[in-house]
PDB file of N, CA and C in Angstrom:
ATOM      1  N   UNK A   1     -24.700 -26.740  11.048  1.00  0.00           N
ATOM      2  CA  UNK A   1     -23.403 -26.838  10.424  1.00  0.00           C
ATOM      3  C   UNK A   1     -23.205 -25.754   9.366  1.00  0.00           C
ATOM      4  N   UNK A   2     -24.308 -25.346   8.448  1.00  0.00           N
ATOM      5  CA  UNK A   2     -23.690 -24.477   8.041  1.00  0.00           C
ATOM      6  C   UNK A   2     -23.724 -22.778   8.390  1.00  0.00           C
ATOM      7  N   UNK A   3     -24.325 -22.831   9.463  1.00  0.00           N
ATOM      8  CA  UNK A   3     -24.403 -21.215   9.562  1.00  0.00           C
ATOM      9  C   UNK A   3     -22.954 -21.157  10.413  1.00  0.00           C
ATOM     10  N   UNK A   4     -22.623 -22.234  11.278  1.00  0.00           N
ATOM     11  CA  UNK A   4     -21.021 -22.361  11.454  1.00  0.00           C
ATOM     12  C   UNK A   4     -19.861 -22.147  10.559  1.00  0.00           C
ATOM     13  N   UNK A   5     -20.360 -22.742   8.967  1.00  0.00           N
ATOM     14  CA  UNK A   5     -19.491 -22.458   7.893  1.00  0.00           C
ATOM     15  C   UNK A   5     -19.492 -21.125   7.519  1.00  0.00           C
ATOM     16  N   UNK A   6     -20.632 -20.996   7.511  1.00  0.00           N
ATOM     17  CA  UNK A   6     -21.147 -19.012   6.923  1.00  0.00           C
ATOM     18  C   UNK A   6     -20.384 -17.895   7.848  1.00  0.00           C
ATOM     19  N   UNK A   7     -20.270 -18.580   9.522  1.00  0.00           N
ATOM     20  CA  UNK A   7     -19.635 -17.295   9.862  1.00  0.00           C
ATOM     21  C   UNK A   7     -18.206 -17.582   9.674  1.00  0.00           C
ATOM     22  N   UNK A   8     -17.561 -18.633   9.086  1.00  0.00           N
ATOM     23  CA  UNK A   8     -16.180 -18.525   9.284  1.00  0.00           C
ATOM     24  C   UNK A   8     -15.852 -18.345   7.884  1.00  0.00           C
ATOM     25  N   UNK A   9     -16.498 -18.219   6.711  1.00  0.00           N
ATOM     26  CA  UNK A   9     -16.314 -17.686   5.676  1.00  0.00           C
ATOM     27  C   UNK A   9     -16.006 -16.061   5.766  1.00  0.00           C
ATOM     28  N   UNK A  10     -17.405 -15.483   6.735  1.00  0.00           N
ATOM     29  CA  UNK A  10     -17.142 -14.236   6.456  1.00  0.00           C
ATOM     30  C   UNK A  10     -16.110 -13.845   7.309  1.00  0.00           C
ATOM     31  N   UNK A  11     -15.710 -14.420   8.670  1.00  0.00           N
ATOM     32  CA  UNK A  11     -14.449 -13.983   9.365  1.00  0.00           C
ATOM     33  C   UNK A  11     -12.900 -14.207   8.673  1.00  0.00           C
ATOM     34  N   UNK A  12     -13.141 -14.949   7.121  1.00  0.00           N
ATOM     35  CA  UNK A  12     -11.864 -15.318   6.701  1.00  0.00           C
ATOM     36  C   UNK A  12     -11.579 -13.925   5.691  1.00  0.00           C
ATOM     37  N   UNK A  13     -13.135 -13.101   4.881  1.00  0.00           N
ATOM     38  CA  UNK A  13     -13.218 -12.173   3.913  1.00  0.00           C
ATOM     39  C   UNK A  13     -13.001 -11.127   4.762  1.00  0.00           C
ATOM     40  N   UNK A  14     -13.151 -10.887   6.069  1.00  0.00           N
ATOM     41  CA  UNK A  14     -12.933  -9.412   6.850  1.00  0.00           C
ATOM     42  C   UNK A  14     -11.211  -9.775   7.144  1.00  0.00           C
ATOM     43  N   UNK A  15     -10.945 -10.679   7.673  1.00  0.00           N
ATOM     44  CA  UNK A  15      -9.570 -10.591   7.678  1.00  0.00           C
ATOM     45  C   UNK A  15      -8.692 -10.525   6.628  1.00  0.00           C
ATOM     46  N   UNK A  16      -9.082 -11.068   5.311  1.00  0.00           N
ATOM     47  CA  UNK A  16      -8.336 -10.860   4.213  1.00  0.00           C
ATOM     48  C   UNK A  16      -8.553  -9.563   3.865  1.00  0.00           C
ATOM     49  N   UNK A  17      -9.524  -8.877   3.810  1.00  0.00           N
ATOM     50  CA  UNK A  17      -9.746  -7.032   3.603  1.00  0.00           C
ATOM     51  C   UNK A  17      -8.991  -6.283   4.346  1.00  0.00           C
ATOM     52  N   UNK A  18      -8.617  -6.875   5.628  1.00  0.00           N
ATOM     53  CA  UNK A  18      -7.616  -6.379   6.810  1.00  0.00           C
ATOM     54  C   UNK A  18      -6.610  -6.672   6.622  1.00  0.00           C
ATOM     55  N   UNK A  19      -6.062  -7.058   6.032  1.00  0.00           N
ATOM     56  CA  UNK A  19      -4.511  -7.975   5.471  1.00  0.00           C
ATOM     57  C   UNK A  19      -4.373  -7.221   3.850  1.00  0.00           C
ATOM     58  N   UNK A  20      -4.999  -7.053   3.543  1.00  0.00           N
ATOM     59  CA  UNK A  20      -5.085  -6.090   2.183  1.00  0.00           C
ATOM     60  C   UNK A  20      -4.686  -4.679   2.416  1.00  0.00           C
ATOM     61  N   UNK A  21      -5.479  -4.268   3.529  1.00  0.00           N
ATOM     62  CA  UNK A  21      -5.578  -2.583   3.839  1.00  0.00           C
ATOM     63  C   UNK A  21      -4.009  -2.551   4.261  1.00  0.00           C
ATOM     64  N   UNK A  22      -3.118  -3.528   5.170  1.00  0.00           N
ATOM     65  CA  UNK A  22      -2.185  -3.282   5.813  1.00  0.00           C
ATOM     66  C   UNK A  22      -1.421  -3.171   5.049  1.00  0.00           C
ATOM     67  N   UNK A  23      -1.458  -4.645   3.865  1.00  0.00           N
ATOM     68  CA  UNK A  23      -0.257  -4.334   2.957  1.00  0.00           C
ATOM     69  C   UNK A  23      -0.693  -3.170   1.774  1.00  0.00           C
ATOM     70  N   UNK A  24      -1.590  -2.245   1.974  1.00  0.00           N
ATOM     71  CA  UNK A  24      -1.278  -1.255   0.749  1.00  0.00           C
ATOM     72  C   UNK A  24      -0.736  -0.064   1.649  1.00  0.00           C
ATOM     73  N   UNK A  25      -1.166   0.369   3.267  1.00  0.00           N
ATOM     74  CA  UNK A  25      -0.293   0.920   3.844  1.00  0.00           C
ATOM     75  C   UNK A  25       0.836   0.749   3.633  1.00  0.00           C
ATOM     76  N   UNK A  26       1.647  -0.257   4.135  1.00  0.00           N
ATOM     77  CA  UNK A  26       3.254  -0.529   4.256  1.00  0.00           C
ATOM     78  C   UNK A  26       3.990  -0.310   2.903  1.00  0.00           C
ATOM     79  N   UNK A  27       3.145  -0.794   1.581  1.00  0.00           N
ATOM     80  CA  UNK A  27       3.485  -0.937   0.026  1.00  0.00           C
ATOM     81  C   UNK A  27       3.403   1.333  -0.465  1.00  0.00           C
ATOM     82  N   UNK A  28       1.789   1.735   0.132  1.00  0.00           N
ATOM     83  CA  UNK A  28       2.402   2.786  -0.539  1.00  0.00           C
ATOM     84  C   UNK A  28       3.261   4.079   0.370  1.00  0.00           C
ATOM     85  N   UNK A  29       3.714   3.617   1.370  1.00  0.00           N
ATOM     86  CA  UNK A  29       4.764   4.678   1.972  1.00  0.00           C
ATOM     87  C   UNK A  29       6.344   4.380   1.486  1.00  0.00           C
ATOM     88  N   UNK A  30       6.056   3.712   0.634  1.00  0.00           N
ATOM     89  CA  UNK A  30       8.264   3.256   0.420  1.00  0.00           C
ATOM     90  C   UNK A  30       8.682   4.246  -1.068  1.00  0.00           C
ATOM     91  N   UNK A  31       9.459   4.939  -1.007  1.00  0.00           N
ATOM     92  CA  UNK A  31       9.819   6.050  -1.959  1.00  0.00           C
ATOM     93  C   UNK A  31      11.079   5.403  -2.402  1.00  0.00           C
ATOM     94  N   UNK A  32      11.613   5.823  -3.173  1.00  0.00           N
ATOM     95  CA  UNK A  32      13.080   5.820  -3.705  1.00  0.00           C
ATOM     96  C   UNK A  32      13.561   7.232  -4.040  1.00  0.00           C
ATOM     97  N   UNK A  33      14.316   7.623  -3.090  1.00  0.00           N
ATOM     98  CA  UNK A  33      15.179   9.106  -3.330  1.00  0.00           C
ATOM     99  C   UNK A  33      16.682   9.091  -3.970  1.00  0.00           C
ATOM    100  N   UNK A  34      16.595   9.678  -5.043  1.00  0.00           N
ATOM    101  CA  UNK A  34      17.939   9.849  -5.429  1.00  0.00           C
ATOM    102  C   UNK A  34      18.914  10.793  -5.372  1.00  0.00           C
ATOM    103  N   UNK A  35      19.614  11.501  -5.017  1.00  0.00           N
ATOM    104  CA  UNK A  35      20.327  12.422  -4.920  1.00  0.00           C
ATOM    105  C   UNK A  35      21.792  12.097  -4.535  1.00  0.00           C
ATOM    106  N   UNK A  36      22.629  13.518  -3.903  1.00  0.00           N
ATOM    107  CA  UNK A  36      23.584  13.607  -3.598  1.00  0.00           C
ATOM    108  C   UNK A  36      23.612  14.062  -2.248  1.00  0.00           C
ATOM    109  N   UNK A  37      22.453  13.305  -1.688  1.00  0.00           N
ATOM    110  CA  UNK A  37      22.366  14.015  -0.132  1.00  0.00           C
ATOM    111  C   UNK A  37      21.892  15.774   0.034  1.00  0.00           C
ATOM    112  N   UNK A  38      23.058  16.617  -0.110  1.00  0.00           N
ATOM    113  CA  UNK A  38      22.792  17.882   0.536  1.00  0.00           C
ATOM    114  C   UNK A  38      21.896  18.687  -0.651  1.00  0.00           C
ATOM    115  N   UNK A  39      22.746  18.524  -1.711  1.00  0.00           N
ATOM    116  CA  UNK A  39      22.422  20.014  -2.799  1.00  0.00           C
ATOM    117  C   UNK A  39      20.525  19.193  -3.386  1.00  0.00           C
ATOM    118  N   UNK A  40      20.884  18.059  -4.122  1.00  0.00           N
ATOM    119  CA  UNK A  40      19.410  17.900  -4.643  1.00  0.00           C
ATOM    120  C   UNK A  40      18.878  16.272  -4.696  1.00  0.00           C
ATOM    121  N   UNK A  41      17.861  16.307  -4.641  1.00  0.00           N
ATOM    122  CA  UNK A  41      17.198  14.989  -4.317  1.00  0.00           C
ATOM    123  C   UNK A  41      15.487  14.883  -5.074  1.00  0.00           C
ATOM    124  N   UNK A  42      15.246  13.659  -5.434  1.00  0.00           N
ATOM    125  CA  UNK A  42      14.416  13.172  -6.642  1.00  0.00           C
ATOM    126  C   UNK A  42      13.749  12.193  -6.257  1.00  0.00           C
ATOM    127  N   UNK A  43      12.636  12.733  -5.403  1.00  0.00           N
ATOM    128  CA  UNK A  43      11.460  11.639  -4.966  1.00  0.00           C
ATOM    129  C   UNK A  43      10.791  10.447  -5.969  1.00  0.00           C
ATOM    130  N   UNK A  44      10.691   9.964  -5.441  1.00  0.00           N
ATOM    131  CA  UNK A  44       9.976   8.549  -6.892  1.00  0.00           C
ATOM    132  C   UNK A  44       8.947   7.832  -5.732  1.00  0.00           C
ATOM    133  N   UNK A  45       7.875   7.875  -5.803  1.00  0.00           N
ATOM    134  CA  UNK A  45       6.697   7.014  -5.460  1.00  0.00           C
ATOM    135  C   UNK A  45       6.617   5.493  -5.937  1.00  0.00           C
ATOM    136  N   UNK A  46       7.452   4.509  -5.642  1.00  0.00           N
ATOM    137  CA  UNK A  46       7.618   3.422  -6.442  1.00  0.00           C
ATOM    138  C   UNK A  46       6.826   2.670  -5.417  1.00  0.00           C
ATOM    139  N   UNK A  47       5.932   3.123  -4.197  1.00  0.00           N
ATOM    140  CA  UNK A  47       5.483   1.959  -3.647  1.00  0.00           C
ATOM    141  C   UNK A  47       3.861   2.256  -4.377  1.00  0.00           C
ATOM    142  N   UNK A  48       3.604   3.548  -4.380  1.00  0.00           N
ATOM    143  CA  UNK A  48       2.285   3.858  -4.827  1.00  0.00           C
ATOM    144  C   UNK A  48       2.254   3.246  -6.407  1.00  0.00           C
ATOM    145  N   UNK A  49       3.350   3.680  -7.307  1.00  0.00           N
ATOM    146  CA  UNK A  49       2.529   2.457  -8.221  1.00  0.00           C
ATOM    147  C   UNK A  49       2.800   1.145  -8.468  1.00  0.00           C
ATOM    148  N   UNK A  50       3.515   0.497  -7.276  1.00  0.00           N
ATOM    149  CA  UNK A  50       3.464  -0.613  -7.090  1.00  0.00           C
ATOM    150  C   UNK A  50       2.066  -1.348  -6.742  1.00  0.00           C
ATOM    151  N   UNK A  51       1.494  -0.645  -5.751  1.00  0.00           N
ATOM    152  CA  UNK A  51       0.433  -0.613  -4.856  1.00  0.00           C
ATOM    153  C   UNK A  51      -0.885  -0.515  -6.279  1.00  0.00           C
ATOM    154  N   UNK A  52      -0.804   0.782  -6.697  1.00  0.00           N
ATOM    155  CA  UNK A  52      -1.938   0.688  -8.041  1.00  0.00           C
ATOM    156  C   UNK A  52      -2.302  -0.180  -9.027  1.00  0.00           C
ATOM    157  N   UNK A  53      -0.510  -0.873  -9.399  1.00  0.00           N
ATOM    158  CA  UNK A  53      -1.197  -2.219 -10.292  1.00  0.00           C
ATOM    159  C   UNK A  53      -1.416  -3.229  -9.935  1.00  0.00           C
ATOM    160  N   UNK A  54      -1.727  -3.409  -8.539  1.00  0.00           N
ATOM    161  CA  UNK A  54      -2.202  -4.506  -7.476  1.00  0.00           C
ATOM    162  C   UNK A  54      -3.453  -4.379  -7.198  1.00  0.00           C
ATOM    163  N   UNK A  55      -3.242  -2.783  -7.373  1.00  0.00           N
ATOM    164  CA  UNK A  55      -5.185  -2.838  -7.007  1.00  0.00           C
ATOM    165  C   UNK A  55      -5.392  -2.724  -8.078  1.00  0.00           C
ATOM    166  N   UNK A  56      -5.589  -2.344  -9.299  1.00  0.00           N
ATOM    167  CA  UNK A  56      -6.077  -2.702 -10.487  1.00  0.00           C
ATOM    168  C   UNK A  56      -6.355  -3.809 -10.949  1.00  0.00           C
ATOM    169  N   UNK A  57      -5.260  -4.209 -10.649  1.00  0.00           N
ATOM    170  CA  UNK A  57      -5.238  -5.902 -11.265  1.00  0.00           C
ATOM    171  C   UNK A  57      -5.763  -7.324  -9.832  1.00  0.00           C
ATOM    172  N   UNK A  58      -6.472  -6.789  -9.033  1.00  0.00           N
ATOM    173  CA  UNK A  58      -6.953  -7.261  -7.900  1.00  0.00           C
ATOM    174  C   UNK A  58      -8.456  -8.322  -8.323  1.00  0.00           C
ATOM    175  N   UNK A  59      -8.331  -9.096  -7.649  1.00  0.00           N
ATOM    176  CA  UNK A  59      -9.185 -10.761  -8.510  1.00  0.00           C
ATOM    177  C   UNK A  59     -10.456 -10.482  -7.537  1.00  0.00           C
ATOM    178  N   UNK A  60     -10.236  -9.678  -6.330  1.00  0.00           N
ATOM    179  CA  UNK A  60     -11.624  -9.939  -5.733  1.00  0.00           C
ATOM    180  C   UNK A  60     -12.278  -8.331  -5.579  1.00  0.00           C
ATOM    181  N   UNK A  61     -11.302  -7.365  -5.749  1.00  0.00           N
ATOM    182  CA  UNK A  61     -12.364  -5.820  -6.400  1.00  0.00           C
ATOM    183  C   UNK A  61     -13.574  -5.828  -5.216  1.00  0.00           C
ATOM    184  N   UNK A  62     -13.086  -5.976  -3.784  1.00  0.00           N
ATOM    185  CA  UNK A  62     -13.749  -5.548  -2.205  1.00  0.00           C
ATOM    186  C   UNK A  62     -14.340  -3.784  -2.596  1.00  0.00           C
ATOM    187  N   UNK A  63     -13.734  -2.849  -2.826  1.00  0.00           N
ATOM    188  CA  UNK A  63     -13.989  -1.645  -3.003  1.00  0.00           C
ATOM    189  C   UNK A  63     -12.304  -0.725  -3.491  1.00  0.00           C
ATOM    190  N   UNK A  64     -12.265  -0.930  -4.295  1.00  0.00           N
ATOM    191  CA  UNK A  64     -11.190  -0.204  -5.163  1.00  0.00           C
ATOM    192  C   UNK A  64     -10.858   1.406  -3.914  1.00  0.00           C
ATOM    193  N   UNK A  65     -11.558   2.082  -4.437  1.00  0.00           N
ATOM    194  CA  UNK A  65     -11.417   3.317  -3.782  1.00  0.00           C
ATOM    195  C   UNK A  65     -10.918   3.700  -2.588  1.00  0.00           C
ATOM    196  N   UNK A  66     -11.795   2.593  -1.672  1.00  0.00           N
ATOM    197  CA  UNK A  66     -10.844   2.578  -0.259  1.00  0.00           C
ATOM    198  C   UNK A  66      -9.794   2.358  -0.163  1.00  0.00           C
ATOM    199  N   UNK A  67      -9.072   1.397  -1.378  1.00  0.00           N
ATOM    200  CA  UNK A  67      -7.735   0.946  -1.367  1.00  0.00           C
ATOM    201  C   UNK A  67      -7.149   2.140  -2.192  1.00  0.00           C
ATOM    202  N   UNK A  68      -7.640   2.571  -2.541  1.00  0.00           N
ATOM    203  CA  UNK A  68      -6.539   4.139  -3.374  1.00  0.00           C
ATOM    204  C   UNK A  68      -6.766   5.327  -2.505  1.00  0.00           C
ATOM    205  N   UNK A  69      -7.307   5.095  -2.085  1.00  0.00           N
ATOM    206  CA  UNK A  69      -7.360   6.022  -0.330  1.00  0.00           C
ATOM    207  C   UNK A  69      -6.279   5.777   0.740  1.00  0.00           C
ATOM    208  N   UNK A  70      -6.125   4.408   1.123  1.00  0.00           N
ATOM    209  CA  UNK A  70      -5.152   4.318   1.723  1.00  0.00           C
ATOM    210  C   UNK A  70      -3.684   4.417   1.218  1.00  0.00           C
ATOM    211  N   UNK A  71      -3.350   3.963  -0.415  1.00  0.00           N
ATOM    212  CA  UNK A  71      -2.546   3.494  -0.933  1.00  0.00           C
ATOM    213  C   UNK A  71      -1.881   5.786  -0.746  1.00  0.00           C
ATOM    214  N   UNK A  72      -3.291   6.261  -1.023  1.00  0.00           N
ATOM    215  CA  UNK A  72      -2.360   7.953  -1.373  1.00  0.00           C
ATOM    216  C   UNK A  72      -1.903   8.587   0.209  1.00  0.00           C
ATOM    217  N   UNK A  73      -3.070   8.245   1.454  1.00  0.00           N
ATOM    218  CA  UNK A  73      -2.637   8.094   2.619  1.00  0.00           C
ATOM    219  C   UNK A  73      -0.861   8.522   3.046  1.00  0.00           C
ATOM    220  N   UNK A  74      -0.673   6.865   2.679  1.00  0.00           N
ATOM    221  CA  UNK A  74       0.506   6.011   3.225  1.00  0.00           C
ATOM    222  C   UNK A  74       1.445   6.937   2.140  1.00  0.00           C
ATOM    223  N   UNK A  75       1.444   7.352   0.847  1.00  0.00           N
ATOM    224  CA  UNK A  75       2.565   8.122  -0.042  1.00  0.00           C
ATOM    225  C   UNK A  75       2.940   9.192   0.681  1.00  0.00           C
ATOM    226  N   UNK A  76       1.691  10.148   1.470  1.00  0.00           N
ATOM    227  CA  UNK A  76       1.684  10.913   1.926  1.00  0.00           C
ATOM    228  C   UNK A  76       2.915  10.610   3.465  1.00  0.00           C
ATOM    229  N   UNK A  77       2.309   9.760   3.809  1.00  0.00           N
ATOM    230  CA  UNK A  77       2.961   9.584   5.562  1.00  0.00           C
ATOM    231  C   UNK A  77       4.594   9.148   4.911  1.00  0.00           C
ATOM    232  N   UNK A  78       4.837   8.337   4.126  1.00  0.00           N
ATOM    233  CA  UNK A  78       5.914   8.111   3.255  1.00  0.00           C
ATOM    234  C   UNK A  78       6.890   9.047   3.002  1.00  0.00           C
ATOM    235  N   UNK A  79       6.221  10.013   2.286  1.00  0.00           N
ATOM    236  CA  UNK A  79       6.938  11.188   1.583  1.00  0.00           C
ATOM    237  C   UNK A  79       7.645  12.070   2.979  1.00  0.00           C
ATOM    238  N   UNK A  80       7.222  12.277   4.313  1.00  0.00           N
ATOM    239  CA  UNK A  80       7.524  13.177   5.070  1.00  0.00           C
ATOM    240  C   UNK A  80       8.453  12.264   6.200  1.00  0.00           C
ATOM    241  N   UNK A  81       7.908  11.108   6.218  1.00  0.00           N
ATOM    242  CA  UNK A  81       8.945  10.573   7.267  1.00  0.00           C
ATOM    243  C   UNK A  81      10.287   9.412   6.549  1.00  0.00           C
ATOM    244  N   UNK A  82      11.205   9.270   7.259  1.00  0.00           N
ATOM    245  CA  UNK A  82      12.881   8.624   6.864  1.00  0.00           C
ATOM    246  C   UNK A  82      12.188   7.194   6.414  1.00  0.00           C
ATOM    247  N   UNK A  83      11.154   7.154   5.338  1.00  0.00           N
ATOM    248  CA  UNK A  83      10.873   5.813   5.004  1.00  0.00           C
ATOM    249  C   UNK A  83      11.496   5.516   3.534  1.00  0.00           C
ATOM    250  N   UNK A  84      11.915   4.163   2.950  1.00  0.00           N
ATOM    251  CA  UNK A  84      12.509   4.195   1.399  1.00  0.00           C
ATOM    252  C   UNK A  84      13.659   3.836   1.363  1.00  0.00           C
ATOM    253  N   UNK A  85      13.850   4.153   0.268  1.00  0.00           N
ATOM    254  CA  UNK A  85      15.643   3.438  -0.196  1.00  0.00           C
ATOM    255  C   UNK A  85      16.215   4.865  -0.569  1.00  0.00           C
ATOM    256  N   UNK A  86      17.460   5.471   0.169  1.00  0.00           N
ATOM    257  CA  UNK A  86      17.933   6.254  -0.508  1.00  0.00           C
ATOM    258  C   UNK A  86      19.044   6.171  -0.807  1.00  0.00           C
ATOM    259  N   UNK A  87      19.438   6.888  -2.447  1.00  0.00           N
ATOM    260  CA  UNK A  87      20.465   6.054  -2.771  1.00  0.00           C
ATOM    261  C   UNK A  87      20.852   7.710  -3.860  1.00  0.00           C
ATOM    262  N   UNK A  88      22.456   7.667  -3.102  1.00  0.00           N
ATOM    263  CA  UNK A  88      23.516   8.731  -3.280  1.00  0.00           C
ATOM    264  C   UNK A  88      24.200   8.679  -4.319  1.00  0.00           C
ATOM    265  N   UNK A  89      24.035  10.349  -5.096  1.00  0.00           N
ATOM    266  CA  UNK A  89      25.322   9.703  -6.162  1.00  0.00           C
ATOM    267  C   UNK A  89      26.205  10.704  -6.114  1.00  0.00           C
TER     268      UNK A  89
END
């Protein structure tokens, strides 16, 4: 009985690390652009430090680094593709 418990503990900590990684993907690709469309426009990374004081302030601290790896990743894939809120003035 309990090595039954032991493996479904650790299948609950790999899936929560996997559920972590996804949402700091999805969290750090979302930008907020401001502009006027054509002439000029004003990137803002609001998912990346959304994403940073989550992992900072994170209760179970799996490996920090990997998560600021993905979190700069996803800013990156963010920054180049139609992802974010953009908002015209």
């Amino acid at each position: 009985m309990a090595k039954a418990k032991q493996k479904q503990s650790k299948a609950d900590i790999e899936g929560m690390y996997f559920l972590k990684l996804v949402l700091y993907l999805i969290l750090g690709s979302f930008w907020i652009r401001v502009g006027n469309g054509a002439t000029w426009q004003i990137p803002i990374p609001v998912g990346l430090l959304c994403g940073l004081l989550i992992a900072r302030n994170d209760r179970f601290k799996i490996d920090r680094k990997i998560e600021y790896a993905v979190l700069l990743i996803a800013m990156f894939i963010g920054f180049w593709t139609p992802m974010g809120l953009f908002i015209k003035m």
